[in-house]
Protein backbone atom coordinates (compact mmCIF):
# COMPACT_ATOMS: atom_id res chain seq x y z
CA UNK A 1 17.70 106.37 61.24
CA UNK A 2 19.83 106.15 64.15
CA UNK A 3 22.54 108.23 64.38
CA UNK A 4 25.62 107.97 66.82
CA UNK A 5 25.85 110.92 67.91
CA UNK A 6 22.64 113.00 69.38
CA UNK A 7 23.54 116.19 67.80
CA UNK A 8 23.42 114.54 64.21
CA UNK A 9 19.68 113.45 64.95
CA UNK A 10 18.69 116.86 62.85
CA UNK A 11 20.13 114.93 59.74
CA UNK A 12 17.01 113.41 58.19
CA UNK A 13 15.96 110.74 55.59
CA UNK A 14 13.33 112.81 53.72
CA UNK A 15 12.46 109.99 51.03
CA UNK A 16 12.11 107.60 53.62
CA UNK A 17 14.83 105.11 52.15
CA UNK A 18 16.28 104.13 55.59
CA UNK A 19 14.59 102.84 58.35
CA UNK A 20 14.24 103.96 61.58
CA UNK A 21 16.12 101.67 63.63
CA UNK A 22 18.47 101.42 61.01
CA UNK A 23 22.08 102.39 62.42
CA UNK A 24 23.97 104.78 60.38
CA UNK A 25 27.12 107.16 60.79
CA UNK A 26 28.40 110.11 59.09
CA UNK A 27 31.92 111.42 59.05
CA UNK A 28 32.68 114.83 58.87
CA UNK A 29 35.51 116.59 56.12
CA UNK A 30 37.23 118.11 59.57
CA UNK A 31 37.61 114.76 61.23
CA UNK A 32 41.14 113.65 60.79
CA UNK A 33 40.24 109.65 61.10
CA UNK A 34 37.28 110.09 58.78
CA UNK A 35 39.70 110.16 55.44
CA UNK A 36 41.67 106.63 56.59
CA UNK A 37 38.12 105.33 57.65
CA UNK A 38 36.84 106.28 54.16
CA UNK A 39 39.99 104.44 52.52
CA UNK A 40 39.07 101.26 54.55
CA UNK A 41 35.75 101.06 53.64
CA UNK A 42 36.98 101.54 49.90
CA UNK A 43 39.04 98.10 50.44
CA UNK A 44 36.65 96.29 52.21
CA UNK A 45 33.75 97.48 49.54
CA UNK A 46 35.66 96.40 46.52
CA UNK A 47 36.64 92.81 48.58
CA UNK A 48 32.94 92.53 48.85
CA UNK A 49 32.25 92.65 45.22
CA UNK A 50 31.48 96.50 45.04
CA UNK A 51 31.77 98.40 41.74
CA UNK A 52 35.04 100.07 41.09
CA UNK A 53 32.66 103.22 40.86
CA UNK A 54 31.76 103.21 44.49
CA UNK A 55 35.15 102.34 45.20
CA UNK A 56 36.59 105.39 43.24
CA UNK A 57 33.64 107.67 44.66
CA UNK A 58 34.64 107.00 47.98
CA UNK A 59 38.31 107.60 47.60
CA UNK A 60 37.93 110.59 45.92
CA UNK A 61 35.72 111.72 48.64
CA UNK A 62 38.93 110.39 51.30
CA UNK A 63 41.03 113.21 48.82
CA UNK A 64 38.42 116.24 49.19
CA UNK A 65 38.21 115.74 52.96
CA UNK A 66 42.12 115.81 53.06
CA UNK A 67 41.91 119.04 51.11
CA UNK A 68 39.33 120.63 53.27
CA UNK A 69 41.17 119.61 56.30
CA UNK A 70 44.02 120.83 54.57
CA UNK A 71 42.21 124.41 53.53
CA UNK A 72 39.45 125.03 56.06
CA UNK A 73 39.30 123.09 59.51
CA UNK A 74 40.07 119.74 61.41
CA UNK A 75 39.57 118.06 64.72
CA UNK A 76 40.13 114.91 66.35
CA UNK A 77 37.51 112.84 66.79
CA UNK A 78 35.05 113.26 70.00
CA UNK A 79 31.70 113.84 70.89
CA UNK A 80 31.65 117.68 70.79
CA UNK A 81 30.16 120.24 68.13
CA UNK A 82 34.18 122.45 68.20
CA UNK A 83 35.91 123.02 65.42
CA UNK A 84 39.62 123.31 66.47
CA UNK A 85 41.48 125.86 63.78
């Protein structure tokens, strides 16, 4: 799995379901892009034939990062480990 960012190498694949060179990326609740970025995947998932599951799992996740942002902690988007309060 390749992550991209360095620091988010630690995150593993422990069943082995993605590859190695696969790319991958993971947005965190505090990023403030990472709830729009969620919301446009949900579009371009159900325009690609996704279920409306998916689609709603994804936008409620879009809601709870909002919320935590909201509650606990956000940050524009870099390349640093900081959590700006």
């Amino acid at each position: 799995m390749k992550h991209a960012r360095e620091d988010y190498n630690r995150i593993q694949d422990p069943a082995g379901l993605i590859p190695d060179e696969e790319p991958v990326m993971v947005f965190r609740g505090q990023d403030i892009a990472a709830p729009a970025a969620l919301r446009a995947y949900a579009v371009a998932a159900a325009a690609a034939g996704a279920s409306d599951q998916l689609v709603l799992s994804v936008l409620k996740h879009a809601r709870a990062m909002e919320e935590w942002q909201r509650l606990v902690a956000r940050k524009t988007p870099d390349l640093a480990t900081t959590i700006q309060r």
